[in-house]
PDB file of N, CA and C in Angstrom:
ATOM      1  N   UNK A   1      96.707  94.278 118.189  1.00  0.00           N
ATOM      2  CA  UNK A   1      97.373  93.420 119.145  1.00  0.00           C
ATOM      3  C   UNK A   1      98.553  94.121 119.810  1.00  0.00           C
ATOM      4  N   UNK A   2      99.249  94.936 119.032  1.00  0.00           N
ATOM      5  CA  UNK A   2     100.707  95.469 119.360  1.00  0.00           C
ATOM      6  C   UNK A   2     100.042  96.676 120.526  1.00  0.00           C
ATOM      7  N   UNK A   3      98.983  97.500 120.292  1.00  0.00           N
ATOM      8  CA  UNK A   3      98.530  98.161 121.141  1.00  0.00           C
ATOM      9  C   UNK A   3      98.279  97.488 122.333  1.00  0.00           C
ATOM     10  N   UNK A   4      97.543  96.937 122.654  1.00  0.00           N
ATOM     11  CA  UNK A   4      96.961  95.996 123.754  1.00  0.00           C
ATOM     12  C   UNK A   4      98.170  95.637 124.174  1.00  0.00           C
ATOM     13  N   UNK A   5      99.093  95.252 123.933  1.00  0.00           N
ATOM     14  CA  UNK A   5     100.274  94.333 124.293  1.00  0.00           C
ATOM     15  C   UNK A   5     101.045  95.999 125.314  1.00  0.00           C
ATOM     16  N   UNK A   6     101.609  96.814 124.136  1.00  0.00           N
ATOM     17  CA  UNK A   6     102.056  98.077 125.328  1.00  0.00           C
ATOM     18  C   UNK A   6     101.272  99.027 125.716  1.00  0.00           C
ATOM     19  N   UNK A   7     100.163  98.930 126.062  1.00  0.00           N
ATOM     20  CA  UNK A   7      99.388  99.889 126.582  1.00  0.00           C
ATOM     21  C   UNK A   7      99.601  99.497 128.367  1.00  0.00           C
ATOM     22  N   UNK A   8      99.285 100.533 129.084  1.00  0.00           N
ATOM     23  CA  UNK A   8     100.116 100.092 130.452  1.00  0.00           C
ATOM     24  C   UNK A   8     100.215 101.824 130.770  1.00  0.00           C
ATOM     25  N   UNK A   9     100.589 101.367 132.320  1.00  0.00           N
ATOM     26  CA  UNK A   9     101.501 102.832 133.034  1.00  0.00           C
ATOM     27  C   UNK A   9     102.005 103.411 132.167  1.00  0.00           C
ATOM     28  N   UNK A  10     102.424 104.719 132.562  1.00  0.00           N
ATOM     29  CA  UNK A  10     103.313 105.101 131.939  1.00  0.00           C
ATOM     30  C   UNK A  10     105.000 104.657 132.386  1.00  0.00           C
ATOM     31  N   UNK A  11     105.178 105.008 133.181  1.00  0.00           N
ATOM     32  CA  UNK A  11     106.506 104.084 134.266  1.00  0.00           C
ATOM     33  C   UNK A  11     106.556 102.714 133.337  1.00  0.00           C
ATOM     34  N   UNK A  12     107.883 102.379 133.158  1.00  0.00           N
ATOM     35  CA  UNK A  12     107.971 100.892 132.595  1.00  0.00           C
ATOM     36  C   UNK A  12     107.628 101.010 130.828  1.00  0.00           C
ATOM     37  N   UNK A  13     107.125 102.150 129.938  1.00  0.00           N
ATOM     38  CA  UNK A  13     106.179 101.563 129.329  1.00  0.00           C
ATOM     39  C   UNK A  13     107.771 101.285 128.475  1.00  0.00           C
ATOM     40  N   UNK A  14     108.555 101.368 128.464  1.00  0.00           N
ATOM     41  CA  UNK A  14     109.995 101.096 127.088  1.00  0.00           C
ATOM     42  C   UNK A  14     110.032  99.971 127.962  1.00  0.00           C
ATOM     43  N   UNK A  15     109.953  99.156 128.495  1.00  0.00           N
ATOM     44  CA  UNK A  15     110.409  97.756 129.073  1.00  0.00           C
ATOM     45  C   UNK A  15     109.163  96.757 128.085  1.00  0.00           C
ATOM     46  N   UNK A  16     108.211  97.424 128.021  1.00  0.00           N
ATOM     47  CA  UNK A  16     106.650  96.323 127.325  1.00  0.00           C
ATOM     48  C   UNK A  16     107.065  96.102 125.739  1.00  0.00           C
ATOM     49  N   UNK A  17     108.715  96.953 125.680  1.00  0.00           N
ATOM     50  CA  UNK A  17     108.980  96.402 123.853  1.00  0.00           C
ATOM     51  C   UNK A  17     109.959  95.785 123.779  1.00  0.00           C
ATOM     52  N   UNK A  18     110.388  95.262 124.654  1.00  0.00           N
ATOM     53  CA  UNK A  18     111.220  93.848 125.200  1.00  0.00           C
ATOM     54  C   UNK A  18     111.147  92.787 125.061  1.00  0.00           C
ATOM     55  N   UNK A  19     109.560  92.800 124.885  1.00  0.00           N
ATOM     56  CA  UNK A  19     108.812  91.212 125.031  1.00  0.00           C
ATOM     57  C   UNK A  19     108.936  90.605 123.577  1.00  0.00           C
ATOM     58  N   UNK A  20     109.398  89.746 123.326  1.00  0.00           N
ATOM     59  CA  UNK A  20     109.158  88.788 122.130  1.00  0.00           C
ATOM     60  C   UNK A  20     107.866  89.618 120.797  1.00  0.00           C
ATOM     61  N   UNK A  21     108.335  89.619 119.840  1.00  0.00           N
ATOM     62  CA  UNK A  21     106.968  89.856 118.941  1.00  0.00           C
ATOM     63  C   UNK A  21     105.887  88.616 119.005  1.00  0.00           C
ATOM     64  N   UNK A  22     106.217  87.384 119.167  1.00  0.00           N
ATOM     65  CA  UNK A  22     105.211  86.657 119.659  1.00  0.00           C
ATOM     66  C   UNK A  22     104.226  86.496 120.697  1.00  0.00           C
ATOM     67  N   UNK A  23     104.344  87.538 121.465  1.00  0.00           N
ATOM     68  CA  UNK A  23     103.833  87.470 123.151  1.00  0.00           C
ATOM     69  C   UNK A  23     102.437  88.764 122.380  1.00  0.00           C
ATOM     70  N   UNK A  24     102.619  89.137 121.623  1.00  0.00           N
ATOM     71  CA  UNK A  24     102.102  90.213 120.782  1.00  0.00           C
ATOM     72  C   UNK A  24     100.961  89.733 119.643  1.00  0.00           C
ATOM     73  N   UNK A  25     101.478  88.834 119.334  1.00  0.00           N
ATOM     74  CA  UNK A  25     100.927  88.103 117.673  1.00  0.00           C
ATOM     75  C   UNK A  25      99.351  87.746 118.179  1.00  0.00           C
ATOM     76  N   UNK A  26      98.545  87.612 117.143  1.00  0.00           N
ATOM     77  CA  UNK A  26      97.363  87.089 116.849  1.00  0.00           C
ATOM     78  C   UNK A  26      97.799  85.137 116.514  1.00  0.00           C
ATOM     79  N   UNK A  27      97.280  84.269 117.456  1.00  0.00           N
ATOM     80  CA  UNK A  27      97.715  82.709 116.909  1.00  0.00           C
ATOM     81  C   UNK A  27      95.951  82.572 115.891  1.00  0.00           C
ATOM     82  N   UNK A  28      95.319  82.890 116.726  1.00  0.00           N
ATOM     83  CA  UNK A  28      94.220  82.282 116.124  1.00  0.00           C
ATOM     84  C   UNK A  28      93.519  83.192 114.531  1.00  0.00           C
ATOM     85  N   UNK A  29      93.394  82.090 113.475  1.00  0.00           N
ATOM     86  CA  UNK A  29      93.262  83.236 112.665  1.00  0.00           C
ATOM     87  C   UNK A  29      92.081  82.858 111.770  1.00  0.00           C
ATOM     88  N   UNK A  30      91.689  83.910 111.707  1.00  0.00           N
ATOM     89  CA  UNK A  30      90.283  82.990 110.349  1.00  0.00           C
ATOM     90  C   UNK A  30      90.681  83.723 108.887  1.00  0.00           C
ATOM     91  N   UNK A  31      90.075  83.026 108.377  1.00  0.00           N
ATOM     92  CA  UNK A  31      90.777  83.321 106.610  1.00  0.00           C
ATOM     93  C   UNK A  31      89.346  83.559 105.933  1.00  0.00           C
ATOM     94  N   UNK A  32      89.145  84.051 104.944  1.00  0.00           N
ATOM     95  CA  UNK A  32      87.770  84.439 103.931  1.00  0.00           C
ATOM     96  C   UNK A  32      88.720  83.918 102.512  1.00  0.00           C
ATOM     97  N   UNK A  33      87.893  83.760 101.640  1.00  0.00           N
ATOM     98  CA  UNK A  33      88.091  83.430 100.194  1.00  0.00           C
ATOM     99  C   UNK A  33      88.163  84.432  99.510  1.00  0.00           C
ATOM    100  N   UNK A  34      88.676  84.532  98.235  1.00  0.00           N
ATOM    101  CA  UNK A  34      88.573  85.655  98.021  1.00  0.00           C
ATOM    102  C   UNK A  34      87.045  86.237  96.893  1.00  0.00           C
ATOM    103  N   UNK A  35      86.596  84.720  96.484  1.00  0.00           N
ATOM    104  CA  UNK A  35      85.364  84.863  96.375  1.00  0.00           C
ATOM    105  C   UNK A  35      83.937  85.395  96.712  1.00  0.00           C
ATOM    106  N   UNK A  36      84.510  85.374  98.170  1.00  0.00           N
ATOM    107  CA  UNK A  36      83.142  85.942  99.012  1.00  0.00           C
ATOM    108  C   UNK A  36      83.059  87.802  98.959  1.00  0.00           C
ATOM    109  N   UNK A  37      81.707  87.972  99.096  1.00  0.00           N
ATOM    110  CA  UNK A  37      81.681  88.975  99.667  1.00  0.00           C
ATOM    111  C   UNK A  37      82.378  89.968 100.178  1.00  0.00           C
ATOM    112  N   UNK A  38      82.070  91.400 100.030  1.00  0.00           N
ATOM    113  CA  UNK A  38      82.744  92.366 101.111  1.00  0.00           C
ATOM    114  C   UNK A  38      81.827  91.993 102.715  1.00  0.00           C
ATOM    115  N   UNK A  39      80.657  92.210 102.624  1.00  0.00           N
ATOM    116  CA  UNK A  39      80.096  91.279 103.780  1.00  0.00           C
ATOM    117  C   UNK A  39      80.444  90.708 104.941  1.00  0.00           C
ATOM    118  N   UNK A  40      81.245  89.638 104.075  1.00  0.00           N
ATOM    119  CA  UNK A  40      82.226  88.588 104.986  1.00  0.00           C
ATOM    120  C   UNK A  40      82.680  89.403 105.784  1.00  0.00           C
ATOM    121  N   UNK A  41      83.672  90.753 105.423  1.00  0.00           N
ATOM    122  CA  UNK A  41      84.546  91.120 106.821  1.00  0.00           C
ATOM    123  C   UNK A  41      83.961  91.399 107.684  1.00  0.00           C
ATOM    124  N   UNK A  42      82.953  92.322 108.020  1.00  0.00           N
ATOM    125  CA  UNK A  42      81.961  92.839 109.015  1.00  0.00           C
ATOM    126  C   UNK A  42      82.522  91.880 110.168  1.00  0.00           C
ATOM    127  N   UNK A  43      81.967  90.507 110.648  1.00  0.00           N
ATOM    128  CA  UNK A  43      82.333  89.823 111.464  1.00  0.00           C
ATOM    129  C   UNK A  43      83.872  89.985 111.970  1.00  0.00           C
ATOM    130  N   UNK A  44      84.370  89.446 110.806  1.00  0.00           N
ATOM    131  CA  UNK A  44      85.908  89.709 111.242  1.00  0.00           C
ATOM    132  C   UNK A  44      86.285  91.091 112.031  1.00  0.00           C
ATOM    133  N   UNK A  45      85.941  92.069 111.244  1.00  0.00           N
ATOM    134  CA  UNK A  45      86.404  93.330 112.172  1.00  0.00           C
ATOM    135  C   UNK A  45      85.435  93.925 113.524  1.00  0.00           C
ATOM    136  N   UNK A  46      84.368  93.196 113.675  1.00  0.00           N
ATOM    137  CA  UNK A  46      83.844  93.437 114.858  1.00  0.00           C
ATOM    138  C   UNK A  46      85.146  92.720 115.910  1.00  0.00           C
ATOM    139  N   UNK A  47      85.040  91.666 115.452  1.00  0.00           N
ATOM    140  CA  UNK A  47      86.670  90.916 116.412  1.00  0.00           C
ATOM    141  C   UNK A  47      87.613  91.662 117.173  1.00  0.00           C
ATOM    142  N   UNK A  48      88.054  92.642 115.823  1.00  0.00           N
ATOM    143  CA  UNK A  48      89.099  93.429 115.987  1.00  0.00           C
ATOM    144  C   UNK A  48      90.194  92.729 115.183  1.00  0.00           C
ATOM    145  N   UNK A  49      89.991  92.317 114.237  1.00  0.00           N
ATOM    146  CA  UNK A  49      90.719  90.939 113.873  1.00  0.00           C
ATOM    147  C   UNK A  49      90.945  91.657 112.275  1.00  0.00           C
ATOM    148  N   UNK A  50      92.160  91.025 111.702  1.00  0.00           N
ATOM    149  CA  UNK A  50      92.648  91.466 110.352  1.00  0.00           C
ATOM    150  C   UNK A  50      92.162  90.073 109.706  1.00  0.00           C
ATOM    151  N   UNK A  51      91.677  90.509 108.237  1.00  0.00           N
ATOM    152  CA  UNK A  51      91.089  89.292 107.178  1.00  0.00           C
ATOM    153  C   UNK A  51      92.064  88.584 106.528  1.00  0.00           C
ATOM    154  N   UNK A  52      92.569  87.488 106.335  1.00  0.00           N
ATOM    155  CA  UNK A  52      93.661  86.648 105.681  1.00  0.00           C
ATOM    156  C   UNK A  52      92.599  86.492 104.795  1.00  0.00           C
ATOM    157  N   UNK A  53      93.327  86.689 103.493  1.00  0.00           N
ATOM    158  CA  UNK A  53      92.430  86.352 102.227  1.00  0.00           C
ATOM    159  C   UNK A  53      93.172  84.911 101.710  1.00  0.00           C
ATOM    160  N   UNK A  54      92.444  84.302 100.800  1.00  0.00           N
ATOM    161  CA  UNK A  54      92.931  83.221 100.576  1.00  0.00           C
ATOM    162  C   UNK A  54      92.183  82.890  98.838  1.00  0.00           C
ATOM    163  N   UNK A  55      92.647  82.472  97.793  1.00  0.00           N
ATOM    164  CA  UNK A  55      91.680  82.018  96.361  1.00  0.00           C
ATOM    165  C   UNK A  55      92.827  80.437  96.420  1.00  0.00           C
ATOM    166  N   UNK A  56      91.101  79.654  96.603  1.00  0.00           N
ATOM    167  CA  UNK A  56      91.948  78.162  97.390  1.00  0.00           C
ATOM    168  C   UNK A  56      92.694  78.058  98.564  1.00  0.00           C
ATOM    169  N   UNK A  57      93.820  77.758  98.165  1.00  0.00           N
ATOM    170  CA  UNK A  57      94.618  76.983  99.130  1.00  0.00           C
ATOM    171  C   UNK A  57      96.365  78.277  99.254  1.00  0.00           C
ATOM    172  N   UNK A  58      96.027  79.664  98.295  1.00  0.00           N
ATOM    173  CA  UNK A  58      97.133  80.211  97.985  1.00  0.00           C
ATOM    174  C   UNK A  58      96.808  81.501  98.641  1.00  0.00           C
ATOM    175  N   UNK A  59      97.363  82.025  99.644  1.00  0.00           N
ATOM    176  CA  UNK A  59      97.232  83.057 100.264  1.00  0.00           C
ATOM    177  C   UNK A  59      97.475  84.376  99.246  1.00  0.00           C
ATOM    178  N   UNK A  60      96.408  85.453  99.087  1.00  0.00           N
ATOM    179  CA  UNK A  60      96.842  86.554  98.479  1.00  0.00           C
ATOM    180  C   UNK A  60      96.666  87.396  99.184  1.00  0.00           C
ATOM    181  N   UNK A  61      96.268  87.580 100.481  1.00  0.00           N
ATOM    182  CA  UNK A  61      96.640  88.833 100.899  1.00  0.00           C
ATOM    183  C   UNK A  61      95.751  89.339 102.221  1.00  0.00           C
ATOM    184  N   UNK A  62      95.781  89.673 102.751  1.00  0.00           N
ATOM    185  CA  UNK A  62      94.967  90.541 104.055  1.00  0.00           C
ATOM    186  C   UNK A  62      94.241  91.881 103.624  1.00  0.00           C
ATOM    187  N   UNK A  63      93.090  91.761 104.792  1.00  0.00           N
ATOM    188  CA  UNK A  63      92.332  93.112 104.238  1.00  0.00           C
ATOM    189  C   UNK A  63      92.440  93.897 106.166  1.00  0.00           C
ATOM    190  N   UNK A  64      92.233  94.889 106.039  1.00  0.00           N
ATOM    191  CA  UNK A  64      92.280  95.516 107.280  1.00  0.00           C
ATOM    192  C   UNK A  64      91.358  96.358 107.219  1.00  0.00           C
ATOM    193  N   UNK A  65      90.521  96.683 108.204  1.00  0.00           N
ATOM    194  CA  UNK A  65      89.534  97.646 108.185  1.00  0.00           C
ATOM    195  C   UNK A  65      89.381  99.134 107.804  1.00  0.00           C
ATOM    196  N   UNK A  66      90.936  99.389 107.902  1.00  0.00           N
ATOM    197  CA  UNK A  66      90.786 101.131 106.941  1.00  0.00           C
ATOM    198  C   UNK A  66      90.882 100.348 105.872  1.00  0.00           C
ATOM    199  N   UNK A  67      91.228  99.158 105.167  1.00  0.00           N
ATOM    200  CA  UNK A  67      91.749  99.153 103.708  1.00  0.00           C
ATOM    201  C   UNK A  67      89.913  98.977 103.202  1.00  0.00           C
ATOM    202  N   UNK A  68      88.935  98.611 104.222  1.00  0.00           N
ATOM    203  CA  UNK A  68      87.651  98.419 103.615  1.00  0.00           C
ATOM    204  C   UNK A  68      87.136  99.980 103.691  1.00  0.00           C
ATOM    205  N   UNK A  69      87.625 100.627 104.267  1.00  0.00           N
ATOM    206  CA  UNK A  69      86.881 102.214 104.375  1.00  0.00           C
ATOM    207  C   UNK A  69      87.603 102.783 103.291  1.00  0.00           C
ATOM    208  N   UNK A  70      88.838 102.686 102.790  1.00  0.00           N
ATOM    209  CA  UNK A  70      89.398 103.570 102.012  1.00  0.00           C
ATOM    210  C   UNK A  70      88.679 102.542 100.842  1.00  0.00           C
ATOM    211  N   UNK A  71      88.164 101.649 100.294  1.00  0.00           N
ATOM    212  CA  UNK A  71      88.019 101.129  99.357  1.00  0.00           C
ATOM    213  C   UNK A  71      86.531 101.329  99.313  1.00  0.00           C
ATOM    214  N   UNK A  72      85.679 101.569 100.145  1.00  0.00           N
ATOM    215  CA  UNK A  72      84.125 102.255 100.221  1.00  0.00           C
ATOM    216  C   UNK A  72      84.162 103.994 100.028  1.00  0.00           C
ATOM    217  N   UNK A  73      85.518 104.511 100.437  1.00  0.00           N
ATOM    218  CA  UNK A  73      85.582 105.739 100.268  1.00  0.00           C
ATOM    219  C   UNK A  73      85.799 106.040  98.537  1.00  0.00           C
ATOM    220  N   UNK A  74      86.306 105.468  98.419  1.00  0.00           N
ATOM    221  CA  UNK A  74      86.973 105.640  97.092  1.00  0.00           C
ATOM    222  C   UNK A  74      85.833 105.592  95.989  1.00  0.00           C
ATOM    223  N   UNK A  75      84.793 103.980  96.111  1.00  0.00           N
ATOM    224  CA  UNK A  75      83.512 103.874  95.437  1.00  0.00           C
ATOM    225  C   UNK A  75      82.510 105.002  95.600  1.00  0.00           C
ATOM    226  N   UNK A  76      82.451 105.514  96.455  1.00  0.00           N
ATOM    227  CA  UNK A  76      81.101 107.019  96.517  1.00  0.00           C
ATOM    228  C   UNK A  76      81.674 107.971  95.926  1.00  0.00           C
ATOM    229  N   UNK A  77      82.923 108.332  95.376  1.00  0.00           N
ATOM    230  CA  UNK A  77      83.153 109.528  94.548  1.00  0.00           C
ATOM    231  C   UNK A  77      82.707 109.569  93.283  1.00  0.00           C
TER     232      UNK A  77
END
């Protein structure tokens, strides 16, 4: 998101970190369990979108798409 947000001319580009961190943010968000699948993310990161993990109703944590490559990297050794 933060990319997309200052990507631009070059001219101006120190003015595009001016803007609010909200003008930046992701609002819409989808969450996975932490039950499910590795699977599950596929979708999510076609998005371009970071995984909010959730076991119930108690947030534990986000997954990000290097954190699924470094964690597939890690299993083939």
């Amino acid at each position: 998101d933060i990319l997309a947000k200052v990507d631009g001319p070059y001219d101006g580009r120190w003015d595009r970190f001016n803007a609010p961190v909200r003008s930046a943010m992701t609002s819409s968000l989808h969450t996975l369990q932490a039950s499910q699948t590795l699977d599950a993310l596929l979708p999510v990161f076609d998005r371009n979108e970071v995984a909010i993990v959730f076991d119930g109703e108690e947030f534990i944590g986000l997954i990000t798409r290097i954190d699924l490559i470094n964690h597939l990297r890690r299993r083939a050794k």
